[in-house]
PDB file of N, CA and C in Angstrom:
ATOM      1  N   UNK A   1     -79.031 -28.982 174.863  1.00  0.00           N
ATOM      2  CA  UNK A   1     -78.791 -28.571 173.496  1.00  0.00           C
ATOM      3  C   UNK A   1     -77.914 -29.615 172.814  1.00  0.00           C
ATOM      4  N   UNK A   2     -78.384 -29.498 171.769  1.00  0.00           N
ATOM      5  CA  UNK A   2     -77.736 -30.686 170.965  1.00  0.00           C
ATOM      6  C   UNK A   2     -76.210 -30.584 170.184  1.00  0.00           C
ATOM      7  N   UNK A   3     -75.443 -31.198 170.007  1.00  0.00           N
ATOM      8  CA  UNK A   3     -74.677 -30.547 169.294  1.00  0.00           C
ATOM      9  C   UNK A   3     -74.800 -30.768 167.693  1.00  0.00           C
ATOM     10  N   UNK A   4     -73.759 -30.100 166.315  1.00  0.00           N
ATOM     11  CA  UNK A   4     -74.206 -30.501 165.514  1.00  0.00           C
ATOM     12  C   UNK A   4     -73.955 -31.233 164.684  1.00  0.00           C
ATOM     13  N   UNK A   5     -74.567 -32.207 163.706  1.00  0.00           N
ATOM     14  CA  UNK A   5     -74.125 -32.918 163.061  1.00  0.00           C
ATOM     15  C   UNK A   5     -73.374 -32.373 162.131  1.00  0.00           C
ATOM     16  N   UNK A   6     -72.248 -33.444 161.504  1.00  0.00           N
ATOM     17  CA  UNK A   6     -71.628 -33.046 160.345  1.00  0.00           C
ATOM     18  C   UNK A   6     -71.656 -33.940 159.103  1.00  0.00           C
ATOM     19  N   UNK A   7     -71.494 -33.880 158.041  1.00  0.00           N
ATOM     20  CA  UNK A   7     -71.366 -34.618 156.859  1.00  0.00           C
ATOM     21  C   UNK A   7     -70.203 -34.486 156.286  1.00  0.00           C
ATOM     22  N   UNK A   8     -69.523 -35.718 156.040  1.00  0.00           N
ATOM     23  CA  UNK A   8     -68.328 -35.686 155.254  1.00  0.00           C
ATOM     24  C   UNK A   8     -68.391 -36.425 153.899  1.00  0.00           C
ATOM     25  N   UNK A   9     -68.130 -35.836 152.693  1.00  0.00           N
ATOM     26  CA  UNK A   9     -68.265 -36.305 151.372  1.00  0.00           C
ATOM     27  C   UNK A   9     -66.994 -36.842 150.978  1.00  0.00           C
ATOM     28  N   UNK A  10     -66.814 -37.971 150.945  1.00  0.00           N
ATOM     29  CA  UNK A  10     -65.540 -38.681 150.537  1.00  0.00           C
ATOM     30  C   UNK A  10     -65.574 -39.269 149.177  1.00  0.00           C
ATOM     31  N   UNK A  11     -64.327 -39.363 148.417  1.00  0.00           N
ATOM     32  CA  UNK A  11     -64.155 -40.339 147.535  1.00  0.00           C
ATOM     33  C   UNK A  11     -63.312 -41.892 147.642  1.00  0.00           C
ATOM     34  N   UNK A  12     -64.464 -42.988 146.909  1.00  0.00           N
ATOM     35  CA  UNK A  12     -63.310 -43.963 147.937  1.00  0.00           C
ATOM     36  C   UNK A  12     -62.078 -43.681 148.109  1.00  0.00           C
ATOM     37  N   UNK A  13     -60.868 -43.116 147.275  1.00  0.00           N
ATOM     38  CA  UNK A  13     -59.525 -42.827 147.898  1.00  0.00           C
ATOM     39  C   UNK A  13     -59.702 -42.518 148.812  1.00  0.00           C
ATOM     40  N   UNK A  14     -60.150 -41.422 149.334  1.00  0.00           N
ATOM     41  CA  UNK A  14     -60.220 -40.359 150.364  1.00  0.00           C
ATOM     42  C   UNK A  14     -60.528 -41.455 151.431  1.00  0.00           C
ATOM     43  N   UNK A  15     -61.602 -42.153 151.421  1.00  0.00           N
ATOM     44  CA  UNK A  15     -62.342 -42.746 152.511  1.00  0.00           C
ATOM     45  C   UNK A  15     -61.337 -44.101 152.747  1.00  0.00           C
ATOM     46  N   UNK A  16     -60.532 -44.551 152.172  1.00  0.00           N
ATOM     47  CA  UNK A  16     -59.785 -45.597 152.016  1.00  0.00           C
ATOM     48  C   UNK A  16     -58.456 -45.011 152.539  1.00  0.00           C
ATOM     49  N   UNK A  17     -58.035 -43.708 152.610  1.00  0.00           N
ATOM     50  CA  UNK A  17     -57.079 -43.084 153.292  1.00  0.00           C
ATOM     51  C   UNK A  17     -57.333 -42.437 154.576  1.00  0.00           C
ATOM     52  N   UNK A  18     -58.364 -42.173 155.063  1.00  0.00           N
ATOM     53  CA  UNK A  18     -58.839 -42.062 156.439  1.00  0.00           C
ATOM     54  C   UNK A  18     -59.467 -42.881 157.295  1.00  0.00           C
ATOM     55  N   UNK A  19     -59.601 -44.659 156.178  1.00  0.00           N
ATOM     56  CA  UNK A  19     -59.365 -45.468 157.471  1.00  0.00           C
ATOM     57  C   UNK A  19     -58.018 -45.630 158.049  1.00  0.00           C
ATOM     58  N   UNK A  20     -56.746 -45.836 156.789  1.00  0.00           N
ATOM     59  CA  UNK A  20     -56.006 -46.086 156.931  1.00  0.00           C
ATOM     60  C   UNK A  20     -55.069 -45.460 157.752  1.00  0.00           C
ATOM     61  N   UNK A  21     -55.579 -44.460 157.785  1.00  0.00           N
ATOM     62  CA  UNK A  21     -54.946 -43.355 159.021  1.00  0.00           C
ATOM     63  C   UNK A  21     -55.449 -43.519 160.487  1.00  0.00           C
ATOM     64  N   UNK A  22     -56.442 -44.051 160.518  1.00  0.00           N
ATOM     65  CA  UNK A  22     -57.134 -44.053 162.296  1.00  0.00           C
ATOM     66  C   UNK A  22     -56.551 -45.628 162.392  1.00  0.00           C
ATOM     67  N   UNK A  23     -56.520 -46.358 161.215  1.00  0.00           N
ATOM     68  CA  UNK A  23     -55.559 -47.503 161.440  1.00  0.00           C
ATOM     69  C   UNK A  23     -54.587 -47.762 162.367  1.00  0.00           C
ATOM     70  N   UNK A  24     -53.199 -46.584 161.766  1.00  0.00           N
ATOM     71  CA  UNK A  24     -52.403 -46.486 162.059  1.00  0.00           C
ATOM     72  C   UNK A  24     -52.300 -45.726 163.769  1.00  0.00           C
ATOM     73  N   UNK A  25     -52.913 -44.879 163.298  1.00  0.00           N
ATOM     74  CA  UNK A  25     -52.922 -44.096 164.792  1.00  0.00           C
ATOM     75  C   UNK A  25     -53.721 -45.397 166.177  1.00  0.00           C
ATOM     76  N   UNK A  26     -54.523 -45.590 165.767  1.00  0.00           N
ATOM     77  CA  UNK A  26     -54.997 -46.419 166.809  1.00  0.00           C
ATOM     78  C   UNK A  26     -54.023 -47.522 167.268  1.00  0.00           C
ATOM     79  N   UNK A  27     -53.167 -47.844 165.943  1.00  0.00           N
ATOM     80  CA  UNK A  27     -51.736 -49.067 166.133  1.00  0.00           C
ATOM     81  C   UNK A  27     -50.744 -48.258 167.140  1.00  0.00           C
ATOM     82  N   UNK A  28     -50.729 -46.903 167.080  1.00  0.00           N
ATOM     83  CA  UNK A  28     -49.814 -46.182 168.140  1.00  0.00           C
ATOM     84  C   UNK A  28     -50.115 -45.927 169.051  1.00  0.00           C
ATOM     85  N   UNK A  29     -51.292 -46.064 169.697  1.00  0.00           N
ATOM     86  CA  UNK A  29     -51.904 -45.493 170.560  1.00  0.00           C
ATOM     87  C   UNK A  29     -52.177 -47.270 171.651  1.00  0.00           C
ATOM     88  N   UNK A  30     -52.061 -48.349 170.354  1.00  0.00           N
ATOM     89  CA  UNK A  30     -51.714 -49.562 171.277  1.00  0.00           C
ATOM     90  C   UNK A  30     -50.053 -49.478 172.042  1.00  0.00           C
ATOM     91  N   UNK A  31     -49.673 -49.109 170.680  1.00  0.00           N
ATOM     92  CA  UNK A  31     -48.090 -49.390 171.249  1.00  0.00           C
ATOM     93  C   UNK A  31     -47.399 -48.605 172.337  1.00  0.00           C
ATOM     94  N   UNK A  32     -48.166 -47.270 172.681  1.00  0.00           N
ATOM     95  CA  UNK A  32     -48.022 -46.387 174.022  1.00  0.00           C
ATOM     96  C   UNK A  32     -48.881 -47.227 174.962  1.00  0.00           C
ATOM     97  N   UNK A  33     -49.898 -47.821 174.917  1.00  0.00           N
ATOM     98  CA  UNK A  33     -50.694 -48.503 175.902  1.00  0.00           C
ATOM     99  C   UNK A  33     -51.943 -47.256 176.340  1.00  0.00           C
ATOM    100  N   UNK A  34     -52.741 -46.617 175.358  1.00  0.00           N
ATOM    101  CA  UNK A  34     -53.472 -45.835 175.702  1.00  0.00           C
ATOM    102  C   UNK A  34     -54.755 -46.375 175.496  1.00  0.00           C
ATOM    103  N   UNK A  35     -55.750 -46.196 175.470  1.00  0.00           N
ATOM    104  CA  UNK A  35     -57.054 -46.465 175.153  1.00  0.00           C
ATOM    105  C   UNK A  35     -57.145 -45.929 173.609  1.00  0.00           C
ATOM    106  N   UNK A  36     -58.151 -46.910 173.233  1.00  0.00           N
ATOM    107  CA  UNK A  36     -58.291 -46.316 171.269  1.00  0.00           C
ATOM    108  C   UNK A  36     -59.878 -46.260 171.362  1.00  0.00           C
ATOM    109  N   UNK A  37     -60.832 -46.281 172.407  1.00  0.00           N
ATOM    110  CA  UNK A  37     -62.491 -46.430 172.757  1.00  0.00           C
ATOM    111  C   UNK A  37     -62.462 -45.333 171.161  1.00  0.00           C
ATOM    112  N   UNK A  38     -61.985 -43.907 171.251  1.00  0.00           N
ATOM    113  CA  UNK A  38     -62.936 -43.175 170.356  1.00  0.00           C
ATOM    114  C   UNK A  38     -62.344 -43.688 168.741  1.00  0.00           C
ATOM    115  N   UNK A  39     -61.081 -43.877 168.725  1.00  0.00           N
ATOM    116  CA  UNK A  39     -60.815 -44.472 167.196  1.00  0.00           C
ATOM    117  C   UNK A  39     -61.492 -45.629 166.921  1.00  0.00           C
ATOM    118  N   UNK A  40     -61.716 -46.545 167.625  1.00  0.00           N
ATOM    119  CA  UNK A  40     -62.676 -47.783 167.428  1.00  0.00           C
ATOM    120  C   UNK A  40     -64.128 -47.016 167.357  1.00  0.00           C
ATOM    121  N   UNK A  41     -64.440 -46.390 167.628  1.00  0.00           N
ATOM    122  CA  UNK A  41     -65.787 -45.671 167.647  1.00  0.00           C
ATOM    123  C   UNK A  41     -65.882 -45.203 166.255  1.00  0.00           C
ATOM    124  N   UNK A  42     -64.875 -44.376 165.983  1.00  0.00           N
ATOM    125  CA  UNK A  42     -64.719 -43.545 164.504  1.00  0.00           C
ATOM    126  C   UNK A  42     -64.648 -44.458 163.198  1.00  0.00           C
ATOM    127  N   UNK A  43     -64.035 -45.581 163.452  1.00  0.00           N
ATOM    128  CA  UNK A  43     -63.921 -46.867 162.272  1.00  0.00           C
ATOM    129  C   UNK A  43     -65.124 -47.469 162.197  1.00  0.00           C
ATOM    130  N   UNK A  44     -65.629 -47.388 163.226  1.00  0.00           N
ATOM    131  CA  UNK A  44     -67.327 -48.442 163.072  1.00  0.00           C
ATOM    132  C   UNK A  44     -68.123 -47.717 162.474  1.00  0.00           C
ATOM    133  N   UNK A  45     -68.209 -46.435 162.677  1.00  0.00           N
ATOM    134  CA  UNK A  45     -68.901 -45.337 162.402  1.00  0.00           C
ATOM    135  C   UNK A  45     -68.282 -45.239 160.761  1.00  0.00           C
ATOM    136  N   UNK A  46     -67.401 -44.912 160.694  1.00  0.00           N
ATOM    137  CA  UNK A  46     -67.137 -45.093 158.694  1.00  0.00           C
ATOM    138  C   UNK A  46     -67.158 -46.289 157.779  1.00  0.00           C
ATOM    139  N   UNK A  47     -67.372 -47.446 158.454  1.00  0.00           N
ATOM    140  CA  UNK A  47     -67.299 -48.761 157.404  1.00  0.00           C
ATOM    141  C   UNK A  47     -68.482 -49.319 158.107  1.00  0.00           C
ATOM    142  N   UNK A  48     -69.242 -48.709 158.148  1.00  0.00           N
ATOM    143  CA  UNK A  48     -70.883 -48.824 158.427  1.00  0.00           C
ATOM    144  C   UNK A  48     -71.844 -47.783 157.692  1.00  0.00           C
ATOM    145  N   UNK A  49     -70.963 -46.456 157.072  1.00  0.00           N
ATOM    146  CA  UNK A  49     -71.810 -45.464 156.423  1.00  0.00           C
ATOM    147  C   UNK A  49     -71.620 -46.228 155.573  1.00  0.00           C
ATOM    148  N   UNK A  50     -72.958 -45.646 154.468  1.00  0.00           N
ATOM    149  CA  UNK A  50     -73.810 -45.899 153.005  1.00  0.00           C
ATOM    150  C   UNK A  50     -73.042 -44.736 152.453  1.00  0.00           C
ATOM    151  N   UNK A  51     -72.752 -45.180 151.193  1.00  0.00           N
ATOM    152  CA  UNK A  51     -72.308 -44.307 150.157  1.00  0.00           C
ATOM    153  C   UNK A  51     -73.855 -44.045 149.291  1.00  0.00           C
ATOM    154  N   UNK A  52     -73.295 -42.513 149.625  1.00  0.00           N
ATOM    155  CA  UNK A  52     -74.477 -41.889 148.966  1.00  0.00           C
ATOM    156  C   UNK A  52     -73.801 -41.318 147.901  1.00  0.00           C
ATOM    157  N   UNK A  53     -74.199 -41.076 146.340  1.00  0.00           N
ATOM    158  CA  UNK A  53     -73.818 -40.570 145.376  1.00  0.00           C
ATOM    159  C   UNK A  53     -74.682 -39.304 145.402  1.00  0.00           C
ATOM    160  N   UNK A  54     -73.822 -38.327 145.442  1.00  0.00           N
ATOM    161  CA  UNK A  54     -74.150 -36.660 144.829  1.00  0.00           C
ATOM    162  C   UNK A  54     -73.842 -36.360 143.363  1.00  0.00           C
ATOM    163  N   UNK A  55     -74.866 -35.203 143.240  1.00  0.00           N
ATOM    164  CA  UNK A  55     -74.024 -34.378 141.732  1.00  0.00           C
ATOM    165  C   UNK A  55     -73.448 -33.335 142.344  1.00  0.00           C
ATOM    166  N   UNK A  56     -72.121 -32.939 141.633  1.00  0.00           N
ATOM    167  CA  UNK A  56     -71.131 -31.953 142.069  1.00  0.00           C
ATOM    168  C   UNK A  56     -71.472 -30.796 140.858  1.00  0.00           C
ATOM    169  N   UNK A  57     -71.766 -29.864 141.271  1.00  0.00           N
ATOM    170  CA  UNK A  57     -72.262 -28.513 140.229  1.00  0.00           C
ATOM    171  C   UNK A  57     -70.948 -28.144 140.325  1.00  0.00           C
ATOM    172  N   UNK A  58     -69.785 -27.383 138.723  1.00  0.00           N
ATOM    173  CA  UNK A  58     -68.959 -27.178 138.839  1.00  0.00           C
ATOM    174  C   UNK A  58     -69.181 -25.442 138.412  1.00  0.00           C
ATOM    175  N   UNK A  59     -68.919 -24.567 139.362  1.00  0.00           N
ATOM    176  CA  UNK A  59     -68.887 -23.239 139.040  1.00  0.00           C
ATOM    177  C   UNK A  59     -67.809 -22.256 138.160  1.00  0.00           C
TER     178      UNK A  59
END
């Protein structure tokens, strides 16, 4: 069984503040001497997505 996908809708801020955060964390995670395999995974994976433009229906 598969598991499931998710979609995250960012605005560049947003997306420009959650690299900058796995940034950082992955910089701490050198400075303990841990492995960063899945934060390096997670950064390739976001500055490799396509910005897709939506319309936002406002209720």
């Amino acid at each position: 069984m598969r598991s499931p996908k998710y979609h995250l809708y960012l605005t560049p801020d947003e997306r420009r503040t959650v690299i900058n955060s796995l940034i950082d964390l992955r910089n701490d995670l050198i400075l303990q001497g841990k492995y960063t395999d899945i934060i390096d995974e997670l950064l390739i994976k976001l500055t490799k997505a396509k910005a897709k433009r939506i319309k936002v229906k406002e209720v």
